[in-house]
Protein backbone atom coordinates (compact mmCIF):
# COMPACT_ATOMS: atom_id res chain seq x y z
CA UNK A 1 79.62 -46.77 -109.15
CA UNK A 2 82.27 -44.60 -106.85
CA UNK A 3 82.37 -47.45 -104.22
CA UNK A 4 86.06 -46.55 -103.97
CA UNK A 5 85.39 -43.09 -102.52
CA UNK A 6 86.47 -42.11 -98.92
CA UNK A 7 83.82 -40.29 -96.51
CA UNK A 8 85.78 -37.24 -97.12
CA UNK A 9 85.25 -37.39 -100.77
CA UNK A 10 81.70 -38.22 -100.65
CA UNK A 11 80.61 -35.65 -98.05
CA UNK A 12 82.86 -33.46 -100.63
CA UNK A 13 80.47 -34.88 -103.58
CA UNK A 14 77.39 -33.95 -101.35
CA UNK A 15 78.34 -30.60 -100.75
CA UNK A 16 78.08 -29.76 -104.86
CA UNK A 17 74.29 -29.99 -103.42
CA UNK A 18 73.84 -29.16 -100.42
CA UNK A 19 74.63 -26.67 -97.78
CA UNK A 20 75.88 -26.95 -94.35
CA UNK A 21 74.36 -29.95 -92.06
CA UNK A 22 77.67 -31.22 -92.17
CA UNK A 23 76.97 -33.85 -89.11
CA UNK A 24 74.45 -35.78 -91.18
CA UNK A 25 76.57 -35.48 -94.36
CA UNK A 26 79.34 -36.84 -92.26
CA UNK A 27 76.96 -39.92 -90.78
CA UNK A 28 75.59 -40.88 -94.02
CA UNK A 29 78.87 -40.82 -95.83
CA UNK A 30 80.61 -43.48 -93.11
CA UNK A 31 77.19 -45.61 -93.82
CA UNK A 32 78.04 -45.27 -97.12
CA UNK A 33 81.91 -46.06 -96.64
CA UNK A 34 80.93 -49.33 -94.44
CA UNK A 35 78.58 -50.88 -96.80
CA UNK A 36 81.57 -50.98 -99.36
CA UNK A 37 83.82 -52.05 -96.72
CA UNK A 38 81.33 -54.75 -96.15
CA UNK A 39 81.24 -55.97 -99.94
CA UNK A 40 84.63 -56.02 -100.11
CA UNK A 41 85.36 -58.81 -97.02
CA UNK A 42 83.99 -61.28 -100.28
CA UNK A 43 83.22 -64.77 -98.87
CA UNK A 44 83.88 -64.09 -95.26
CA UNK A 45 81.08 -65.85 -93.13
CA UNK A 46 81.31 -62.76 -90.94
CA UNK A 47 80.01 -60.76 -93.99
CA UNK A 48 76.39 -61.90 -93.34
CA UNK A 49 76.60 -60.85 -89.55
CA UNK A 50 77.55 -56.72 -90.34
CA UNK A 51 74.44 -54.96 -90.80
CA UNK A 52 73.98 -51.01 -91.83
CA UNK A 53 73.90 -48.57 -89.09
CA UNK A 54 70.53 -47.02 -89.56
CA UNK A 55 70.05 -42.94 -88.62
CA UNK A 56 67.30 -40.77 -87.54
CA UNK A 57 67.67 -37.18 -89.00
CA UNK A 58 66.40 -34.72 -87.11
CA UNK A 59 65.50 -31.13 -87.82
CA UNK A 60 62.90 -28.30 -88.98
CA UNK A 61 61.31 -28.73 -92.65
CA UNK A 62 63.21 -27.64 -95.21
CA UNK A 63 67.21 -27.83 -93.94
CA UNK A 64 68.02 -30.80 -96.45
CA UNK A 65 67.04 -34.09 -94.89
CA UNK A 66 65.34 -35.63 -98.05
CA UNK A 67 67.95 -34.33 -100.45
CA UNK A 68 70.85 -35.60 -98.29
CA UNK A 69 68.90 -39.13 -98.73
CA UNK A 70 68.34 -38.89 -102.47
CA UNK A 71 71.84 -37.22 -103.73
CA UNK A 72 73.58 -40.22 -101.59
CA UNK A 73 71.84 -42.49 -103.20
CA UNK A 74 72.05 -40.57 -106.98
CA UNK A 75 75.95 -40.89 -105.86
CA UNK A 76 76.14 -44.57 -105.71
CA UNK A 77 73.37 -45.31 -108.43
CA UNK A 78 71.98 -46.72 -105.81
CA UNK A 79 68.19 -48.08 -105.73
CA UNK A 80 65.96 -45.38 -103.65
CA UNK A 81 62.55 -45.06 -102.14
CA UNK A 82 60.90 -42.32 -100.02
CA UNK A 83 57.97 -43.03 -97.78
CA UNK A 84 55.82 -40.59 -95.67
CA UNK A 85 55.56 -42.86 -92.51
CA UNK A 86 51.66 -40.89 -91.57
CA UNK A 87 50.53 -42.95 -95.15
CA UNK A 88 50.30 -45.80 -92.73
CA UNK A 89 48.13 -44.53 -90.19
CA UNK A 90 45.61 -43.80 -93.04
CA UNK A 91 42.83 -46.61 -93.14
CA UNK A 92 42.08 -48.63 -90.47
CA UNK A 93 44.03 -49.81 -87.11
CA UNK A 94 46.88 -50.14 -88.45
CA UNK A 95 46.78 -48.58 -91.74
CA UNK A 96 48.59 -49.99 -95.20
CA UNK A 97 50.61 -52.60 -95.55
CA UNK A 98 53.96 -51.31 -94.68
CA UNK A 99 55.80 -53.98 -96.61
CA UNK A 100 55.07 -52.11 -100.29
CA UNK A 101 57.75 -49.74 -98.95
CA UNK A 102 60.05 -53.01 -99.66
CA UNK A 103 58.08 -53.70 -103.27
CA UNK A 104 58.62 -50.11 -104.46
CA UNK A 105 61.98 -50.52 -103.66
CA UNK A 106 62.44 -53.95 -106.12
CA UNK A 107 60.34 -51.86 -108.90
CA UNK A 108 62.90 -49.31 -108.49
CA UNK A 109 65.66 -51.42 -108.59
CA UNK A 110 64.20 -53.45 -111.23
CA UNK A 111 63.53 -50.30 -113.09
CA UNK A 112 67.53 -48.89 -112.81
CA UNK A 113 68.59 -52.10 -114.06
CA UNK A 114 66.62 -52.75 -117.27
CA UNK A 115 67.61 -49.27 -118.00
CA UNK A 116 71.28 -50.12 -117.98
CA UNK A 117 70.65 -53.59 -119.55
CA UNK A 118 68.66 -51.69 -122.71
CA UNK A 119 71.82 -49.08 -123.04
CA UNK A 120 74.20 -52.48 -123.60
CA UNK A 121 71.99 -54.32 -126.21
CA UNK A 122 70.26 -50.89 -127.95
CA UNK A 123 73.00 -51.23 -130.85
CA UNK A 124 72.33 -54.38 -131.29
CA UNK A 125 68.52 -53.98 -131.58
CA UNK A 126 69.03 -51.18 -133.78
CA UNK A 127 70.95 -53.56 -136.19
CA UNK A 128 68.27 -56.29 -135.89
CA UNK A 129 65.46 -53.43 -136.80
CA UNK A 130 67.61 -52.43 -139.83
CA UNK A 131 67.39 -55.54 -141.29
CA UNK A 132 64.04 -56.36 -140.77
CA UNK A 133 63.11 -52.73 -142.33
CA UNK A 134 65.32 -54.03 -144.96
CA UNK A 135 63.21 -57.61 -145.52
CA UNK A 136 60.35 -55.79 -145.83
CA UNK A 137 61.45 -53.20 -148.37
CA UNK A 138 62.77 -56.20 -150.17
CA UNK A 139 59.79 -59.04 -149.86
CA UNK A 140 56.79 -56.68 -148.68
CA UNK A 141 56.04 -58.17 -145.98
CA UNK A 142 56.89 -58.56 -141.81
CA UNK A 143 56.41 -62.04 -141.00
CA UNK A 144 59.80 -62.18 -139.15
CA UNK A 145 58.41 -59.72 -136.62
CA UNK A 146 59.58 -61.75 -133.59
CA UNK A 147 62.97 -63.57 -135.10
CA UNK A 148 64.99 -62.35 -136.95
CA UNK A 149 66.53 -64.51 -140.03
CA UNK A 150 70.01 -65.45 -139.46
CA UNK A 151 70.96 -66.89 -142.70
CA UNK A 152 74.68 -67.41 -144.11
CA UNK A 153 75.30 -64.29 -146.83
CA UNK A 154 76.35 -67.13 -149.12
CA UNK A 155 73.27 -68.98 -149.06
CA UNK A 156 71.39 -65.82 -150.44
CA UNK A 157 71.38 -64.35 -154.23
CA UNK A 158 74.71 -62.13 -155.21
CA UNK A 159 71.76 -59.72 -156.76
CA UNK A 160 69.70 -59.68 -153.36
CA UNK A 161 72.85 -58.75 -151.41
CA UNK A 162 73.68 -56.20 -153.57
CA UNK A 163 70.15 -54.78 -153.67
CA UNK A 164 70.10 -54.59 -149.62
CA UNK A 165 73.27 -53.16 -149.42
CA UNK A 166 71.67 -50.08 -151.83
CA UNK A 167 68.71 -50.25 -149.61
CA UNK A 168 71.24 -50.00 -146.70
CA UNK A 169 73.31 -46.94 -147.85
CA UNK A 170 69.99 -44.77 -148.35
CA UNK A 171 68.34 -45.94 -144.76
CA UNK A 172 71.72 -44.87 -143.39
CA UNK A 173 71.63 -41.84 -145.08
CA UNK A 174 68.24 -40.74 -144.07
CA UNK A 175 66.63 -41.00 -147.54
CA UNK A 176 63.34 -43.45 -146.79
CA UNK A 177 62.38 -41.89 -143.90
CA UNK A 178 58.84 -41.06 -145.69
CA UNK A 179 58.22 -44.15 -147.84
CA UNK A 180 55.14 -46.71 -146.04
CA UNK A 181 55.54 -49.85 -144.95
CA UNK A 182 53.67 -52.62 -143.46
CA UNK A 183 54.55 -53.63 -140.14
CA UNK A 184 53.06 -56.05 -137.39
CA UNK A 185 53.01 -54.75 -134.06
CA UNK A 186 52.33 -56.61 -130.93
CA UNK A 187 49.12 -56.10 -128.65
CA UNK A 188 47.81 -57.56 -125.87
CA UNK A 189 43.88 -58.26 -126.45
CA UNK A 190 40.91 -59.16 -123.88
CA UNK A 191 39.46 -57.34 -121.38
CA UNK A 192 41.56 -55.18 -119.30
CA UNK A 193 40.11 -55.63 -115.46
CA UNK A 194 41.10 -52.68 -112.98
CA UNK A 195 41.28 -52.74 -109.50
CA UNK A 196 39.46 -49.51 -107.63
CA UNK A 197 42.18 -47.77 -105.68
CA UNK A 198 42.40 -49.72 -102.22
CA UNK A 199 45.31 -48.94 -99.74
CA UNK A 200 46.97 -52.24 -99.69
CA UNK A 201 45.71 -53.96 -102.50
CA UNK A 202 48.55 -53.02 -104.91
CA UNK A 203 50.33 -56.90 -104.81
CA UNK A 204 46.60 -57.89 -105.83
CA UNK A 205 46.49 -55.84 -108.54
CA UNK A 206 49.69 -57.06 -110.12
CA UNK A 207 48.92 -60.60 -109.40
CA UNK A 208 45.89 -60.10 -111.37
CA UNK A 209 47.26 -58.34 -114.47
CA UNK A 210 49.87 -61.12 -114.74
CA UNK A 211 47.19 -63.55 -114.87
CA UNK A 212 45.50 -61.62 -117.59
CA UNK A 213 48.64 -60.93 -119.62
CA UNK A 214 49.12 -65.09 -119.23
CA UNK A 215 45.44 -66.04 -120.19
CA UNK A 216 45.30 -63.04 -123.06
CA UNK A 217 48.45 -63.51 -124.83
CA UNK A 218 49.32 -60.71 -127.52
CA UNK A 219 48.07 -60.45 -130.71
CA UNK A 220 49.82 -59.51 -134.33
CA UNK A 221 48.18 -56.35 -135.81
CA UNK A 222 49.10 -54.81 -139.14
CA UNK A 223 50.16 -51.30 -139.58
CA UNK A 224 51.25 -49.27 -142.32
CA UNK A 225 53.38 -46.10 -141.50
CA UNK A 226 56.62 -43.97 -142.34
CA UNK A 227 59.83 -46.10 -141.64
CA UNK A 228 60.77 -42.99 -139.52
CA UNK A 229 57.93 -44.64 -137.33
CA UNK A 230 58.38 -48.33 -138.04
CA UNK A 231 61.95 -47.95 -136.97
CA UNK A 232 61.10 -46.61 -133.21
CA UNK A 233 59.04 -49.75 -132.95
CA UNK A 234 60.51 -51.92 -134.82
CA UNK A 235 63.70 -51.39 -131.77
CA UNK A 236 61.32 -51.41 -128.73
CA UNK A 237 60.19 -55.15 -129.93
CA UNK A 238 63.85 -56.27 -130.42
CA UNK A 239 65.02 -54.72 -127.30
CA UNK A 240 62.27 -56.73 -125.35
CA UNK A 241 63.35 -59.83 -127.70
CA UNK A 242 66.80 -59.41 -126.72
CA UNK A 243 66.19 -58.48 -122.73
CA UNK A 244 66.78 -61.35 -120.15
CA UNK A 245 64.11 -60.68 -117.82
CA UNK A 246 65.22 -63.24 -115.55
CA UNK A 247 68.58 -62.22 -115.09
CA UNK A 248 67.52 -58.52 -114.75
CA UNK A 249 65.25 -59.41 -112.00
CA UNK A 250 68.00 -61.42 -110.26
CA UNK A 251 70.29 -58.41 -110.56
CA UNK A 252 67.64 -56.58 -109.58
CA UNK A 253 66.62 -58.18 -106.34
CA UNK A 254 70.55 -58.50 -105.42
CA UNK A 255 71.23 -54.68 -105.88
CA UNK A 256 67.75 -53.93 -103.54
CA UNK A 257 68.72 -56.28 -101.02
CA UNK A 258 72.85 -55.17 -100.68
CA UNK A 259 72.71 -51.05 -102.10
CA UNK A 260 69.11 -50.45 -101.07
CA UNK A 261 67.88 -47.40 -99.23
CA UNK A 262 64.50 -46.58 -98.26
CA UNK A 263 63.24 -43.12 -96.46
CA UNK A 264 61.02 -43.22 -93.38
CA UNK A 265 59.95 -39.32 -93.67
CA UNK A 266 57.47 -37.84 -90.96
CA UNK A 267 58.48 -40.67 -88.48
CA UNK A 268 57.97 -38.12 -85.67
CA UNK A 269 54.13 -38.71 -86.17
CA UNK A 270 54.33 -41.66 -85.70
CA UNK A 271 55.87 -41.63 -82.36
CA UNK A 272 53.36 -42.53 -79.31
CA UNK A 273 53.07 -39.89 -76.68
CA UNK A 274 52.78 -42.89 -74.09
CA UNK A 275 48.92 -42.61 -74.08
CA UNK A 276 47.21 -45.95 -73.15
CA UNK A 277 44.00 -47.36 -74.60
CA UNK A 278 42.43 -46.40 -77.87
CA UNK A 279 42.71 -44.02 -80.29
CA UNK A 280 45.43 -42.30 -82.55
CA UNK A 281 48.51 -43.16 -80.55
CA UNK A 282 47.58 -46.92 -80.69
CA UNK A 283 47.55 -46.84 -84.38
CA UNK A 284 50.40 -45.00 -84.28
CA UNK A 285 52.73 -47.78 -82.22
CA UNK A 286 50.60 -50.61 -84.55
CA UNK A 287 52.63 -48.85 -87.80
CA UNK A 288 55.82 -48.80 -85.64
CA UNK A 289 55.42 -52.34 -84.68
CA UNK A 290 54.85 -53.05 -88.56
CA UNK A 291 58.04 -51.48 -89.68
CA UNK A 292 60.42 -53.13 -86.78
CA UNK A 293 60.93 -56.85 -88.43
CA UNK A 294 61.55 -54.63 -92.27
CA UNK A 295 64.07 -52.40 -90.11
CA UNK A 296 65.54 -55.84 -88.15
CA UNK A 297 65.84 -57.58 -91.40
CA UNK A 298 62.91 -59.97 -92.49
CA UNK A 299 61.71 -61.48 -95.67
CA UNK A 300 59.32 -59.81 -98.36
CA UNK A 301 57.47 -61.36 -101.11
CA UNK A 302 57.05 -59.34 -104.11
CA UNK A 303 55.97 -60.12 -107.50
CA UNK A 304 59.01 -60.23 -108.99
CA UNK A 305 60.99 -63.20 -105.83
CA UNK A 306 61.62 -62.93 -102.10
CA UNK A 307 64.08 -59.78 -100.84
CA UNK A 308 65.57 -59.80 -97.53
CA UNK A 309 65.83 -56.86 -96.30
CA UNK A 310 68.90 -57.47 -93.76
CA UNK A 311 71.50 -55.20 -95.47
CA UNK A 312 69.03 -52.28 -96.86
CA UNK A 313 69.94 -49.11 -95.71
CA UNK A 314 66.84 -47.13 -93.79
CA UNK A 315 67.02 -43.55 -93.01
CA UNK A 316 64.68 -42.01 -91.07
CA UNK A 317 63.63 -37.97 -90.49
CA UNK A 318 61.53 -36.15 -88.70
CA UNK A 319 61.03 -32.86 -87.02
CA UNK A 320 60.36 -33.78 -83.50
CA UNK A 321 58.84 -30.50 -82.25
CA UNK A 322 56.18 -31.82 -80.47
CA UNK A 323 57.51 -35.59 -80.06
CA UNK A 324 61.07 -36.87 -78.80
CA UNK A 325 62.87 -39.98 -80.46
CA UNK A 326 62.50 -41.69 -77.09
CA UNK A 327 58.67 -41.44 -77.82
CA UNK A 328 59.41 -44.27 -80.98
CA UNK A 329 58.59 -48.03 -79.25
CA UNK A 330 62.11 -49.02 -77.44
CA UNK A 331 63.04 -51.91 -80.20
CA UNK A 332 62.57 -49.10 -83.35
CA UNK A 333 65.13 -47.07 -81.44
CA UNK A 334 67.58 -49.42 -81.32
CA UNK A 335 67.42 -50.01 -84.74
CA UNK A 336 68.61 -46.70 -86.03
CA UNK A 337 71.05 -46.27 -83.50
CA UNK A 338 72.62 -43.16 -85.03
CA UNK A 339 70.98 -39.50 -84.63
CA UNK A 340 72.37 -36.59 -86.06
CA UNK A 341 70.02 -33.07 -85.56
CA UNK A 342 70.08 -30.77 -88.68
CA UNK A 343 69.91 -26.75 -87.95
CA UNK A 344 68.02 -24.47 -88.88
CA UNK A 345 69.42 -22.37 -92.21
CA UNK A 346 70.63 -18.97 -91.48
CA UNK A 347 71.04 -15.94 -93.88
CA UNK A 348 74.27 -16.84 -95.03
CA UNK A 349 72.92 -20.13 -95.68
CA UNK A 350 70.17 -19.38 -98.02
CA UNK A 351 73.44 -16.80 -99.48
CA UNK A 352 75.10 -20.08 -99.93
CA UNK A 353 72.01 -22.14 -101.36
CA UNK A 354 71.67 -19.47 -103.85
CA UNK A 355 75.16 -18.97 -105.33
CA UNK A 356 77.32 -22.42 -104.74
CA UNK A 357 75.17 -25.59 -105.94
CA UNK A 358 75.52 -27.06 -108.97
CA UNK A 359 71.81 -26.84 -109.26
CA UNK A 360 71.44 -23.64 -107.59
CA UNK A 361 67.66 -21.87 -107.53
CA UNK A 362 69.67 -18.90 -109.61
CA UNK A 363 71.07 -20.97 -111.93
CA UNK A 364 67.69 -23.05 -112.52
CA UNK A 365 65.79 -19.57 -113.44
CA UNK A 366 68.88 -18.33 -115.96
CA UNK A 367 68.10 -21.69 -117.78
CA UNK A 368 64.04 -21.19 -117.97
CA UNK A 369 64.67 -17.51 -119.03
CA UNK A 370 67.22 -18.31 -121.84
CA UNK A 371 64.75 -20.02 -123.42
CA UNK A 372 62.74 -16.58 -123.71
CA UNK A 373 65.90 -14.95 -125.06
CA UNK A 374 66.19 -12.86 -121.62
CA UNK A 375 69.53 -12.65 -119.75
CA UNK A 376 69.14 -12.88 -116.13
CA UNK A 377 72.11 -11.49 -113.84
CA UNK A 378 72.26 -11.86 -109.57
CA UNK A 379 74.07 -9.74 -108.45
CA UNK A 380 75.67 -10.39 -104.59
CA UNK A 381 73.70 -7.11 -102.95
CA UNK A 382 70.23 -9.36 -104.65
CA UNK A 383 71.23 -12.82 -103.09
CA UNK A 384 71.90 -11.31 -100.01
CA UNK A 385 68.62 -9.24 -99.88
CA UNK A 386 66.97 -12.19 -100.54
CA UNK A 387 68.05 -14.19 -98.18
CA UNK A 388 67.99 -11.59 -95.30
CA UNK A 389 64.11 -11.66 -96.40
CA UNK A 390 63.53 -15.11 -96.27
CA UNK A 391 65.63 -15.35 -92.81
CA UNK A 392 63.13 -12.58 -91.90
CA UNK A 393 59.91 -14.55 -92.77
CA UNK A 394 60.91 -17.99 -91.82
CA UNK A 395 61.39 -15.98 -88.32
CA UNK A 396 57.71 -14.13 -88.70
CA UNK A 397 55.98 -17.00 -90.38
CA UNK A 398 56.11 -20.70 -90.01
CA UNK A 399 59.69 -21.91 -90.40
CA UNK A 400 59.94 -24.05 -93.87
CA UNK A 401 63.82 -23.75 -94.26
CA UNK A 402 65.14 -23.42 -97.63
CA UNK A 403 61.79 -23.66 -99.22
CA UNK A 404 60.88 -20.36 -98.78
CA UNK A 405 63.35 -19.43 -101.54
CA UNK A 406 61.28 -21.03 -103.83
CA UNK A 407 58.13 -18.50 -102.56
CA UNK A 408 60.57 -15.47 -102.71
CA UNK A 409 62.39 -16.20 -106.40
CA UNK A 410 59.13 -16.74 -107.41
CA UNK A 411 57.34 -13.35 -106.45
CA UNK A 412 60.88 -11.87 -107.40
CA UNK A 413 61.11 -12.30 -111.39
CA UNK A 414 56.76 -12.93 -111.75
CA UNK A 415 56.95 -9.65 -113.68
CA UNK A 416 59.90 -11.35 -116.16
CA UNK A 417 58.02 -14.32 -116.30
CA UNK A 418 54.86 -12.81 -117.06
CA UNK A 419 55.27 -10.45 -119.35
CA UNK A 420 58.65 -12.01 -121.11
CA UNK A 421 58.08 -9.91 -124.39
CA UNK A 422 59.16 -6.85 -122.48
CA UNK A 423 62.61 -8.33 -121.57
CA UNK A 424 63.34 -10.34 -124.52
CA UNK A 425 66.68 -10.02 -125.81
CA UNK A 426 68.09 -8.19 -122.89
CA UNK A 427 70.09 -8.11 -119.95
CA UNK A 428 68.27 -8.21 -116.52
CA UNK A 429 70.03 -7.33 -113.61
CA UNK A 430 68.72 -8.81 -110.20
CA UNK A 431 70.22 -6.27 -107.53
CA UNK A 432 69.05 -5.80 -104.32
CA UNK A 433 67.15 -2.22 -105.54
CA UNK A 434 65.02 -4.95 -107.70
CA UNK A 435 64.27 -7.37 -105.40
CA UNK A 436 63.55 -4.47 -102.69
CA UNK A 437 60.55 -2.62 -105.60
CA UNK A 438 59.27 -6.10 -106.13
CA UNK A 439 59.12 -7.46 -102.46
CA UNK A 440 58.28 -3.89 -100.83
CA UNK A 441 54.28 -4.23 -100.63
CA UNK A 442 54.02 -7.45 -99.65
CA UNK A 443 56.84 -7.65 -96.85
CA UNK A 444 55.17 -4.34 -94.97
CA UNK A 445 51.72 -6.18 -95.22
CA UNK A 446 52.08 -8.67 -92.58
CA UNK A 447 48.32 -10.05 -93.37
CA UNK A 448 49.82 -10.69 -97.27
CA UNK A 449 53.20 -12.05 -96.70
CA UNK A 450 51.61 -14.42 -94.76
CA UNK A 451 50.15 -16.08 -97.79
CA UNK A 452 52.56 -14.93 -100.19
CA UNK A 453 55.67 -15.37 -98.27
């Protein structure tokens, strides 16, 4: 956690990723900045009453909305969900049940912080599946599958000890990898019942396969493999042995409900044109209604407890080309009651988005090509050809912002990637005379780059 960074440094952090839109890197790093300003007031009854300034993001496809969102979150190991608010509108009046938005969130969280809780007790594990590789090199047999004998050293045989220990030495040295054993391994038996994919029905479906797993509890089976593959599950049964579910699910819930942030995309199309009656635009203001007590703070019952959603942090985006923010129902509004509007990328900015990033679209197709032994080398005459061509065809073509990199890079080195035998083992220089004999044919045919570009 880097709860002690300043908005400065985070919108510096931010910037390792992404380029320009400094406005909405500035707004989401003081949201940031107040919810730790928030945990640290401590037992202050006034703690309860500060809720997170929520903020619409507005802007063409493809200018960095979504990865602002997920970096800032990846910054503060944060728990993170992103929605497509049209996925509501699809079935019915109203459409699915917005509230899952909430229960991805808590399987997320839940997710992050088994995760962390299996990196603290692995070692441990790993020493309990030692020793039980060890009693069954010894007796033969796995009957302490589940527990794990925790006898006194001195209650046991000076010969036995001194057996193990050999036994010890060679597993730690890699030397019974290959030699069989007999293991029993855990499996759940009875039918398995599945639910047919139904919007909305996913808090059914768990329900139901926890009330299988109760009714069909699992089953010993025997198994004789390689220790090399004993040991791998040998540790997965001792790490669920030694995991407090309860406590992770606590944690859990705790870190959803105070570090949570969840990703209204598309919320422009949701946004009623002030039409009255039937049809689209009702259904549209029914999913708006539906996410207004999640956005005001309300609570959610999931499978795993109740989360109040009071402190979670929403962000919202949209492009609003043919809809306006005051088209969203007045109370939505005033819950995200910070905007910031995203430009458009210009040359220099797909220059940028090529060459600075830590995980820069050059530096992503070096790594894939090393693995061909081909060197690839972008020159600054190549970036900037490509990027005056994709500023060309975003202004031709339908805007789609940095994306169209991805189209370009790609027609770009298909030859290399194609036909990697040719190149293998040498030097490949990108310059703009390259990208210019690859790009020629298809930027002239305006029917093509359509497609292509």
């Amino acid at each position: 956690m880097i709860e002690g960074l300043t908005p400065k440094e985070i919108v510096k952090k931010l910037d390792e990723f992404i380029i320009s839109q400094e406005e909405a890197k500035k707004s989401v790093a003081i949201a940031l900045r107040n919810r730790s300003r928030r945990m640290s007031l401590g037992d202050d009854p006034i703690k309860e009453e500060i809720h997170p300034k929520n903020i619409i993001m507005m802007g063409p496809t493809g200018v960095g909305k979504t990865e602002i969102a997920r970096r800032l979150a990846k910054l503060v190991n944060a728990p993170f969900v992103k929605v497509e608010a049209t996925k509501y509108t699809e079935v019915g009046y109203v459409g699915r049940d917005v509230e899952s938005m909430v229960r991805d969130l808590v399987s997320v969280s839940i997710k992050m912080v088994r995760e962390e809780h299996e990196i603290k007790i692995r070692e441990k594990a790993e020493k309990r599946a030692e020793d039980r590789i060890l009693d069954i090199l010894l007796s033969g047999s796995d009957e302490s599958a589940v527990e794990v004998k925790d006898k006194k050293t001195d209650e046991k045989p000076k010969e036995e000890e001194a057996v193990k220990e050999i036994f010890r030495k060679k597993l730690k040295q890699g030397m019974l990898e290959d030699r069989e054993i007999e293991i029993k391994t855990s499996h759940k038996s009875g039918p398995v019942m599945q639910i047919m994919a139904v919007p909305g029905m996913e808090e059914m479906e768990n329900q139901m396969q926890n009330l299988l797993g109760d009714m069909f509890p699992k089953k010993k089976a025997r198994k004789k493999i390689t220790i090399a593959e004993a040991r791998k599950i040998i540790i997965e049964e001792e790490v669920e042995n030694l995991l407090d579910f309860e406590k992770i699910k606590e944690e859990a819930i705790r870190r959803a409900e105070e570090s949570g942030i969840i990703f209204i995309d598309e919320i422009d199309k949701i946004a009623s044109r002030s039409s009255k009656g039937s049809g689209p635009d009702v259904s549209r203001e029914g999913v708006q209604r539906d996410i207004l007590p999640l956005v005001e703070g309300s609570t959610v019952n999931t499978r795993h407890g109740t989360v109040k959603t009071d402190h979670v942090l929403f962000l919202a985006a949209g492009a609003f080309h043919t809809a306006e923010i005051s088209d969203l129902i007045p109370e939505l509004q005033g819950r995200f009651p910070l905007r910031v509007e995203l430009k458009s990328l210009t040359k220099d900015n797909f220059y940028s988005i090529l060459h600075n990033p830590k995980n820069a679209l050059t530096k992503q197709y070096q790594a894939l090509m090393s693995t061909e032994g081909i060197v690839l080398e972008f020159t600054s005459d190549g970036l900037k050809e490509i990027s005056e061509i994709a500023d060309y065809m975003n202004s031709k073509h339908e805007n789609i912002g940095a994306r169209r990199l991805h189209t370009i890079m790609e027609k770009v080195l298909e030859e290399i990637s194609f036909y990697p035998e040719k190149y293998k083992n040498k030097e490949v220089k990108i310059d703009s005379k390259y990208v210019q004999k690859q790009l020629k044919d298809i930027v002239k045919d305006q029917d093509l780059s359509k497609y292509i570009l």
